[in-house]
Protein backbone atom coordinates (compact mmCIF):
# COMPACT_ATOMS: atom_id res chain seq x y z
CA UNK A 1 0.00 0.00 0.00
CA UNK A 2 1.50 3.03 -0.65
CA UNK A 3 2.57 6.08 1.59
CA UNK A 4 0.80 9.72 1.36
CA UNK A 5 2.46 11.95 -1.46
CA UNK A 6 5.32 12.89 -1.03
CA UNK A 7 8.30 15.29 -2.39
CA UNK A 8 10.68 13.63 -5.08
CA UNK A 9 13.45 16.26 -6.35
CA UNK A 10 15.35 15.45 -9.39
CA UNK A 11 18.98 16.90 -9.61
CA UNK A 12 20.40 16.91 -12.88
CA UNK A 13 20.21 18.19 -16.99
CA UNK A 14 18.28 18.20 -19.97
CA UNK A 15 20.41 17.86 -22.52
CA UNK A 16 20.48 18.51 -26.76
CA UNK A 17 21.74 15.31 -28.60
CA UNK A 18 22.63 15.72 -31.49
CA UNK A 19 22.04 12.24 -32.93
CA UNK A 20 22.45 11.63 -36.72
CA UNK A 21 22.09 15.18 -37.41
CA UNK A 22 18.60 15.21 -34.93
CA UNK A 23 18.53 17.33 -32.12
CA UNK A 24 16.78 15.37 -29.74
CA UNK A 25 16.23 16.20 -26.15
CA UNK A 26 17.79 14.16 -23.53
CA UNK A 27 19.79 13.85 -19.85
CA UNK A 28 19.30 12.42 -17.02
CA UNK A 29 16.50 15.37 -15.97
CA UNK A 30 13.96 14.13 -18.88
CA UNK A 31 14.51 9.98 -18.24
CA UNK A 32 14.18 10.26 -14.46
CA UNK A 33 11.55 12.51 -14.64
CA UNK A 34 9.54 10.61 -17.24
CA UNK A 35 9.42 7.86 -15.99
CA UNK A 36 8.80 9.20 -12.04
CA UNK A 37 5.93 10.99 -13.56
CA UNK A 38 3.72 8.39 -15.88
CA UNK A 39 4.00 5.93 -12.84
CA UNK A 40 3.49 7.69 -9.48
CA UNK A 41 1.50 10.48 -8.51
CA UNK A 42 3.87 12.33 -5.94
CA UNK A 43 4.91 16.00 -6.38
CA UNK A 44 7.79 16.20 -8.76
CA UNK A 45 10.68 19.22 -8.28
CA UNK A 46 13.05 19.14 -11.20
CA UNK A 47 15.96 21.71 -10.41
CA UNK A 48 18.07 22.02 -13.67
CA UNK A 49 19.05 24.46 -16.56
CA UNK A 50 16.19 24.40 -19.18
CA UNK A 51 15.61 25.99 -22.36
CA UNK A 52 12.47 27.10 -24.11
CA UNK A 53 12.17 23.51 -25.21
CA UNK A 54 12.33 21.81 -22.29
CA UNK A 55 9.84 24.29 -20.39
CA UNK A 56 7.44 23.62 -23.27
CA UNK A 57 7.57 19.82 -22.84
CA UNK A 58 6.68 20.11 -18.93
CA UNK A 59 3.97 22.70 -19.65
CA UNK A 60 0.44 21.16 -17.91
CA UNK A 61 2.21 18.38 -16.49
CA UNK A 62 2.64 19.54 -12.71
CA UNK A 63 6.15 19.69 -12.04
CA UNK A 64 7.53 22.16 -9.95
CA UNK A 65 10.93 23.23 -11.85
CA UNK A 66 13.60 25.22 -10.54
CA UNK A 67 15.23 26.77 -13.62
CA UNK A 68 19.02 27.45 -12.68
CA UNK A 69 20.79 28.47 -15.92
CA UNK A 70 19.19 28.22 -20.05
CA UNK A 71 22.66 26.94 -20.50
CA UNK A 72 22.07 23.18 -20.91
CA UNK A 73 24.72 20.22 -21.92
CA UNK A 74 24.90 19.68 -25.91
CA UNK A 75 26.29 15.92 -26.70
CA UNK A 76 26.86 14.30 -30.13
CA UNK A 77 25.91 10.51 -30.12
CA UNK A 78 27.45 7.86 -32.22
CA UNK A 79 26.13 4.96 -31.93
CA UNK A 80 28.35 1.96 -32.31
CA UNK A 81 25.36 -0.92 -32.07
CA UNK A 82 22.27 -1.17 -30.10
CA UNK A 83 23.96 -0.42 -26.61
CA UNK A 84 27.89 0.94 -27.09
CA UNK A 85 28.10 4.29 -28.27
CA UNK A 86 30.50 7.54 -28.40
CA UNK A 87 30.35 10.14 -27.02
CA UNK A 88 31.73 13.68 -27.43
CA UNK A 89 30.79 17.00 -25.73
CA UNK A 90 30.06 20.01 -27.51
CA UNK A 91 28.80 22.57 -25.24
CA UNK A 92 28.99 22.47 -21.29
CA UNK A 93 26.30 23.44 -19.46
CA UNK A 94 25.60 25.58 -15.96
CA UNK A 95 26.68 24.27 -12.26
CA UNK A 96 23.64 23.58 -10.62
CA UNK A 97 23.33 25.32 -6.81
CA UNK A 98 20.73 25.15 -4.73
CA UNK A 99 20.09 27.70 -1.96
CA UNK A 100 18.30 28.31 1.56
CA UNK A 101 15.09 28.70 -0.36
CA UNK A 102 15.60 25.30 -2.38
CA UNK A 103 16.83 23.51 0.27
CA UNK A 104 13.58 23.84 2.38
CA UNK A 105 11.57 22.66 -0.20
CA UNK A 106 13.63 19.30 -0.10
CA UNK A 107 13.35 18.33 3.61
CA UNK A 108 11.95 14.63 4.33
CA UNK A 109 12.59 14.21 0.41
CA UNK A 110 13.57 11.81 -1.84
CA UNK A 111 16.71 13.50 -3.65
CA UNK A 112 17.82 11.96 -6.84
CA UNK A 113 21.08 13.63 -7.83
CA UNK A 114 22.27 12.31 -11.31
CA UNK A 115 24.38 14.79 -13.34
CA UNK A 116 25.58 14.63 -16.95
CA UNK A 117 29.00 16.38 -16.63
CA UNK A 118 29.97 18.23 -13.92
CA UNK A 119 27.22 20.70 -12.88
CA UNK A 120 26.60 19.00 -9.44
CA UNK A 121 29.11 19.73 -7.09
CA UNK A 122 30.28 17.97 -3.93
CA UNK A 123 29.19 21.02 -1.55
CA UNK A 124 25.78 20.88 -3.29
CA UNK A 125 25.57 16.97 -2.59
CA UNK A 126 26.61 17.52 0.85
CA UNK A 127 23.99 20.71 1.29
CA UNK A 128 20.88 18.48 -0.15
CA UNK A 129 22.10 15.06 2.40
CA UNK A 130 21.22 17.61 5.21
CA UNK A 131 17.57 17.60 4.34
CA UNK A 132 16.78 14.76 2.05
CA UNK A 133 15.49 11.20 3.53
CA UNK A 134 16.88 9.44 1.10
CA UNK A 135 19.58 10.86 -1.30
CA UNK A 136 20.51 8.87 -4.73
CA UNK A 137 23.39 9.31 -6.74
CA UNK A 138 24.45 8.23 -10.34
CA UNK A 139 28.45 8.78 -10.45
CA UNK A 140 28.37 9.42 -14.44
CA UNK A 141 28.54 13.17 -14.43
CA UNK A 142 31.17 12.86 -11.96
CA UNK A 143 33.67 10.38 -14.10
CA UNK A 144 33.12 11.70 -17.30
CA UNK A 145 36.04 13.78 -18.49
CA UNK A 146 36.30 15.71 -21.92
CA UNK A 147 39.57 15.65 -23.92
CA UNK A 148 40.70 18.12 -26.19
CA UNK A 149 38.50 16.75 -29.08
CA UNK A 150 35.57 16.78 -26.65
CA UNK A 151 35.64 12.92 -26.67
CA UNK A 152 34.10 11.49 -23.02
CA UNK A 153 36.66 9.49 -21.28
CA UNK A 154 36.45 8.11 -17.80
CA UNK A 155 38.41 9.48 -14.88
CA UNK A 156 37.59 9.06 -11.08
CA UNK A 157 38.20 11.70 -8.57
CA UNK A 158 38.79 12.25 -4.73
CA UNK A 159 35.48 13.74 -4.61
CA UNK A 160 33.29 10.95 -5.62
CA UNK A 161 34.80 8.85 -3.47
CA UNK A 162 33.67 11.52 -0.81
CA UNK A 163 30.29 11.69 -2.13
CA UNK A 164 29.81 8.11 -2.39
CA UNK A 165 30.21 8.13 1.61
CA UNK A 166 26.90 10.08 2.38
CA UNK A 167 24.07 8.87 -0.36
CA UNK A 168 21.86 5.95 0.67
CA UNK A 169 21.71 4.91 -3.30
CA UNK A 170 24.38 4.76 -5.79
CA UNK A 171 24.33 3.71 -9.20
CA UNK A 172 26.78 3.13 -11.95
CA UNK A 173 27.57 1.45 -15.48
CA UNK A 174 30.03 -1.23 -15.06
CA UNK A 175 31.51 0.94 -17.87
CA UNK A 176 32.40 3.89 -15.58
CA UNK A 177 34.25 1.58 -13.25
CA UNK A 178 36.74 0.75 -15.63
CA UNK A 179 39.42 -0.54 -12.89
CA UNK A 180 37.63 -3.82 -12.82
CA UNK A 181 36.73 -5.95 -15.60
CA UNK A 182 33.51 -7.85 -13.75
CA UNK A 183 30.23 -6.57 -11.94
CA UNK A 184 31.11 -8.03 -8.71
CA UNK A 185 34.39 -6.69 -8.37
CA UNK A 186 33.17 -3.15 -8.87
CA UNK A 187 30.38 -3.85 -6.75
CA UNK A 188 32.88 -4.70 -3.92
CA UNK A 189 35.27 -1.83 -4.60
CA UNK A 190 32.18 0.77 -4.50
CA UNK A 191 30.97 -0.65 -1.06
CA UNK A 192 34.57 -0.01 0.52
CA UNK A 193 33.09 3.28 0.47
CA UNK A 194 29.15 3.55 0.30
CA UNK A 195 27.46 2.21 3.18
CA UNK A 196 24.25 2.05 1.57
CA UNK A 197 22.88 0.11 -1.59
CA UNK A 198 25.31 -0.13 -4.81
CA UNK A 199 24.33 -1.05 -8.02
CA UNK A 200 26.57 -1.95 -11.17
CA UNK A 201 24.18 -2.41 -14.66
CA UNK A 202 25.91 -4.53 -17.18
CA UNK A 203 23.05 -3.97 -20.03
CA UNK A 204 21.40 -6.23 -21.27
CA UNK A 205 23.37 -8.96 -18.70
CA UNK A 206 21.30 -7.88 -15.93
CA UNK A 207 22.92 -6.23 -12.97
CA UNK A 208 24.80 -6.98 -9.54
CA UNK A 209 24.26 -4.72 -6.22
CA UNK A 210 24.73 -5.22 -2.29
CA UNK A 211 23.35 -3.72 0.43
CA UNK A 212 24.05 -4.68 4.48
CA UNK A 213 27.37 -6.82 3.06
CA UNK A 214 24.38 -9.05 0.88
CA UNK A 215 25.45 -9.19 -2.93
CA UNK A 216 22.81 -10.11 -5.55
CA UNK A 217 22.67 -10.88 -9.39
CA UNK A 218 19.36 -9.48 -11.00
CA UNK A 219 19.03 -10.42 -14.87
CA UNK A 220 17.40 -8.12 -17.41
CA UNK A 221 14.21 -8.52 -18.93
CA UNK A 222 15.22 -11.57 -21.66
CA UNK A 223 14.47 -10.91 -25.17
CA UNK A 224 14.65 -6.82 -25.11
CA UNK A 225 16.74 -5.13 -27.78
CA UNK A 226 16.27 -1.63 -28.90
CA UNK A 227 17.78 2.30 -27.65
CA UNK A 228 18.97 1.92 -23.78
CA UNK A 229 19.30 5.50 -23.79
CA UNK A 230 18.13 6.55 -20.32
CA UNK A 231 18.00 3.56 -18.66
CA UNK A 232 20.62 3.81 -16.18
CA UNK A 233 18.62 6.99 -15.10
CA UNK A 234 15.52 5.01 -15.08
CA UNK A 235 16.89 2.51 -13.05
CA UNK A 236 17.96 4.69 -10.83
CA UNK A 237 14.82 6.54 -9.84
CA UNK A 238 12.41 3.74 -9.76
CA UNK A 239 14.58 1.83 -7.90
CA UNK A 240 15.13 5.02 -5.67
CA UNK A 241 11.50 5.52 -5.12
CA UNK A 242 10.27 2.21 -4.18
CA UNK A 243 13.05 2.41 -1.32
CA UNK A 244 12.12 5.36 0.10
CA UNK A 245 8.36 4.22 0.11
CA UNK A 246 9.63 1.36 2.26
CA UNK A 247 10.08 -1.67 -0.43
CA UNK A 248 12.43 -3.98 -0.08
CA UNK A 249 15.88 -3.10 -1.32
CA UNK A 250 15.78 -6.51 -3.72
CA UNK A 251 12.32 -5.70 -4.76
CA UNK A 252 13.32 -2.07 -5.03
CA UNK A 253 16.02 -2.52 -7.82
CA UNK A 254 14.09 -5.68 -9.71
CA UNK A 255 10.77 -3.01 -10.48
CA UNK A 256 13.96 -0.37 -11.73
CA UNK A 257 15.33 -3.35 -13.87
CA UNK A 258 12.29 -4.36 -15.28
CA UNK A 259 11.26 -0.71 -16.11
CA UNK A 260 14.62 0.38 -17.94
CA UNK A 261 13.92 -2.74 -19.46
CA UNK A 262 10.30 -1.91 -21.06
CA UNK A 263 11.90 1.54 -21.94
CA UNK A 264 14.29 -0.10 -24.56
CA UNK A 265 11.65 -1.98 -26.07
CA UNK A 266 9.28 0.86 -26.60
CA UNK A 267 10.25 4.29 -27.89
CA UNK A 268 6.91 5.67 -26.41
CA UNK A 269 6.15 7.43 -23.32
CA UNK A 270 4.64 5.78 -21.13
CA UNK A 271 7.52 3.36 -21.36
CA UNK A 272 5.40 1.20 -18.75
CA UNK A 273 2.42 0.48 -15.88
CA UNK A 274 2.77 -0.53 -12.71
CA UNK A 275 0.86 -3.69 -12.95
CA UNK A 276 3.56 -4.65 -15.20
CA UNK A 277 6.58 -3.94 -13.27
CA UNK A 278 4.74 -5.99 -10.56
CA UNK A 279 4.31 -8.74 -12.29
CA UNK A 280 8.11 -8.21 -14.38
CA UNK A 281 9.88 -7.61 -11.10
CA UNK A 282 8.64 -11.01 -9.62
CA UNK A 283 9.42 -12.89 -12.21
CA UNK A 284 13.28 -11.29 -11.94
CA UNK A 285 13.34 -12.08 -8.30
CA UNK A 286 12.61 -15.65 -9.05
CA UNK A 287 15.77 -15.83 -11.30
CA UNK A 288 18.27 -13.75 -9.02
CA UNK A 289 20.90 -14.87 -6.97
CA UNK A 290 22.76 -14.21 -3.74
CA UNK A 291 26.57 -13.80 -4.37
CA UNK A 292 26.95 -13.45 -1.04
């Protein structure tokens, strides 16, 4: 049964993508928030930089945004196959802050901080754990590094490793650990440091993450091909909101798998119900196992 509404803030960008000469509109801002807002009905605050586009698209929708900057990410996207891509930044976009106003607004909250290069800082993640419940973080905006040709490569910093010490939730692409070759071992090396749950996504291989030194492998939906744009985000914030409502942490991260799943197979919003990530998220459970 669930709780009364409550507050879910969403930390992070919109982006432009330029994607075979489309612009499309993207970040970790539009996925979370899509698919927070076709499933639950709890107030939604969005704080990022938004353009006249992005404003449009929430327009009669309900959600509370917090407009910081019009200066949003720009990223060209190659895609390699169905899942690897590159990369390459073209425009940076504004820091995000958040002030004494802002930071009211997020008390007893469910804070879902997930950045797409570098506007989140680690005073701003320490600022929002003072007055969020429950405080989820995707490291990607924090490895990603831009070389002179604006190609992303990976490169871990002090502060993550910081950060990663005070959020409840942590999420990241196997890819973005790239000191270990295998799930598990990242899994391991993250939890040195996070005391709360971690989560590594391998794709279409399903995932591994531990909580209270318990390590489980969750598969992905079988038989799904199609854009995984977005679903690490995804993920993420379902995930992220069935913990905070009081789920189970195993249950919790099955209904995120099984809903970034349904997103790659369908290119419409809404991606999915929640009868089916019931019923999808069971049926993942069932096939898990404990690593540990």
């Amino acid at each position: 049964m669930r709780k009364n509404r409550s507050t879910i803030a969403i930390i992070g960008s919109f982006t432009i993508d330029n994607i075979e000469n489309r612009k499309v509109i993207g970040g970790s801002a539009y996925y979370c928030l899509m698919a927070l807002k076709h499933f639950y009905d709890d107030q939604i605050m969005l704080i990022a930089p938004a353009q006249r586009v992005h404003i449009d698209l929430l327009k009669d929708m309900g959600i509370k945004l917090i407009t910081v900057s019009n200066e949003v990410p720009v990223f060209e996207l190659v895609y390699i196959d169905e899942i690897n891509r590159k990369v390459k930044l073209l425009k940076k976009g504004a820091v995000i802050k958040v002030d004494s106003e802002v930071l009211s607004m997020l008390r007893n909250s469910l804070a879902i901080i997930s950045p797409v290069y570098k506007e989140v800082s680690l005073e701003t993640i320490y600022d929002i754990r003072s007055v969020a419940t429950t405080l989820a973080l995707d490291i990607q905006g924090f490895v990603r590094e831009a070389n002179n040709y604006g190609e992303i490569i990976i490169r871990w910093n002090n502060e993550l490793v910081q950060a990663l010490r005070i959020v409840d939730i942590v999420h990241a692409d196997l890819s973005e650990v790239p000191m270990y070759r295998s799930a598990l071992s990242a899994v391991k090396f993250l939890s040195k440091y996070s005391k709360g749950i971690v989560i590594v996504s391998m794709g279409a291989h399903g995932l591994i993450a531990s909580f209270n030194q318990e390590i489980m492998y969750i598969p992905a939906l079988p038989g799904i091909q199609g854009d995984a744009t977005g679903t690490g985000d995804i993920l993420l914030s379902i995930a992220a909101y069935e913990f905070y409502k009081g789920e189970d942490w195993k249950r919790a991260i099955a209904k995120g798998a099984a809903a970034a799943g349904l997103r790659v197979s369908r290119g419409r919003i809404p991606w999915f119900n929640y009868y089916e990530i019931e019923v999808l998220s069971d049926n993942l459970i069932s096939k898990s196992k404990v690593l540990r």
